[in-house]
Protein backbone atom coordinates (compact mmCIF):
# COMPACT_ATOMS: atom_id res chain seq x y z
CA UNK A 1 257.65 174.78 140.53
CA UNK A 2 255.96 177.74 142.18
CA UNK A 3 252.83 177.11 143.85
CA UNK A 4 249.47 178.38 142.44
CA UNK A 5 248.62 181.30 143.16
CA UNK A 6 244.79 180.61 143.83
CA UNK A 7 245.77 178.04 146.31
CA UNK A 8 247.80 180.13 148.37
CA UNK A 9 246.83 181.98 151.52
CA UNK A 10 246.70 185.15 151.69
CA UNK A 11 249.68 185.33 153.78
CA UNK A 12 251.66 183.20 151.34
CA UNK A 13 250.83 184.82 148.83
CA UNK A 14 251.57 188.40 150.22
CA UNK A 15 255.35 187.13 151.15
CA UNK A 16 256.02 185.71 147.70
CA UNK A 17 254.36 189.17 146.29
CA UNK A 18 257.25 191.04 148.68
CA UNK A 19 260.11 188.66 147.39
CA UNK A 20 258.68 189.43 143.48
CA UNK A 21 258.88 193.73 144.60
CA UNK A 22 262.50 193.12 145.78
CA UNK A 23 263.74 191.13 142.97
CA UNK A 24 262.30 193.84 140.68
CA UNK A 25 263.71 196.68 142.71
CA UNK A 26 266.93 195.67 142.83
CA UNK A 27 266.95 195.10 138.45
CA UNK A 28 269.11 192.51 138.38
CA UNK A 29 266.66 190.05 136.74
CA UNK A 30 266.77 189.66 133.09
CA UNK A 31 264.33 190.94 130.88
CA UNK A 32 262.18 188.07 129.48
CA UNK A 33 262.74 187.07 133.83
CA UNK A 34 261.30 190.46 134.66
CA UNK A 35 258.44 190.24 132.99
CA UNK A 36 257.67 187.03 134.16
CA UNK A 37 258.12 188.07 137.69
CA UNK A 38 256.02 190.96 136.53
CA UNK A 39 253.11 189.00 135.57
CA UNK A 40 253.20 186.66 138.88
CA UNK A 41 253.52 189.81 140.87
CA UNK A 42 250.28 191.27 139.31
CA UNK A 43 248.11 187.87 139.98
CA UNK A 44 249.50 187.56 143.72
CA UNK A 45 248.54 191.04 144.11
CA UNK A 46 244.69 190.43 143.05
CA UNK A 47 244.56 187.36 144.75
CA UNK A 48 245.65 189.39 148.07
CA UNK A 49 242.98 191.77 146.93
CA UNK A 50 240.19 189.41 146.43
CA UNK A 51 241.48 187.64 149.95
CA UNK A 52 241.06 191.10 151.91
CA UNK A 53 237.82 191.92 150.37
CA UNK A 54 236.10 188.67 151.02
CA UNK A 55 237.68 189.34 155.12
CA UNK A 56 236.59 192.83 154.86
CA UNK A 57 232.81 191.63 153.55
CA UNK A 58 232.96 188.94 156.55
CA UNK A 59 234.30 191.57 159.30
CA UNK A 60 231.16 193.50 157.73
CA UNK A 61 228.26 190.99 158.01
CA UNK A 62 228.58 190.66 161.83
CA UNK A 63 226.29 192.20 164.32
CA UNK A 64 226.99 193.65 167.16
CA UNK A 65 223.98 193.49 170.40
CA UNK A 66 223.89 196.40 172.90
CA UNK A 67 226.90 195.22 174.47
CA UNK A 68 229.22 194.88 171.12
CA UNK A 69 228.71 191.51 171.49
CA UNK A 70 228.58 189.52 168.33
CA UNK A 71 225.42 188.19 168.12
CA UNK A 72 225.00 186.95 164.42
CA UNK A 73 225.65 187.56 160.96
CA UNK A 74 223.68 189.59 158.50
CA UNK A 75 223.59 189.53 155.02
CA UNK A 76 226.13 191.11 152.59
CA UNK A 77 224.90 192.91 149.34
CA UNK A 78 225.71 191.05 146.45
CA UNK A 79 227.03 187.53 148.20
């Protein structure tokens, strides 16, 4: 059975999400198959989403000194 999707990493979950793209591309999956694939496709795409926002809102909360040093983190609106 496939693993969960929330328990993936976001590099797991981006592979699986580029084997799903393929297997739809090439339309050789039957239809009730499609649509599941369709459906798994969707959540690994929001969880890769929600993965590169909460990296993005990380990357963001770090500050720099006078050097571009890191020197601490600051808050991040709405965390």
């Amino acid at each position: 059975m496939a693993k969960p999707v929330e328990e993936m990493s976001f590099e797991e979950a981006m592979a699986e999400l580029e084997q799903v793209v393929g297997q739809l591309e090439r339309g050789d999956v039957a239809l009730e198959a499609s649509i599941a694939l369709y459906e798994r496709g969707a959540a690994l795409k929001a969880h890769c989403e929600a993965k590169l926002k909460a990296a993005e809102e990380k990357v963001a909360a770090i500050q720099l000194d006078a050097e571009g040093q890191p020197q601490g983190l600051k808050p991040v609106e709405g965390l």
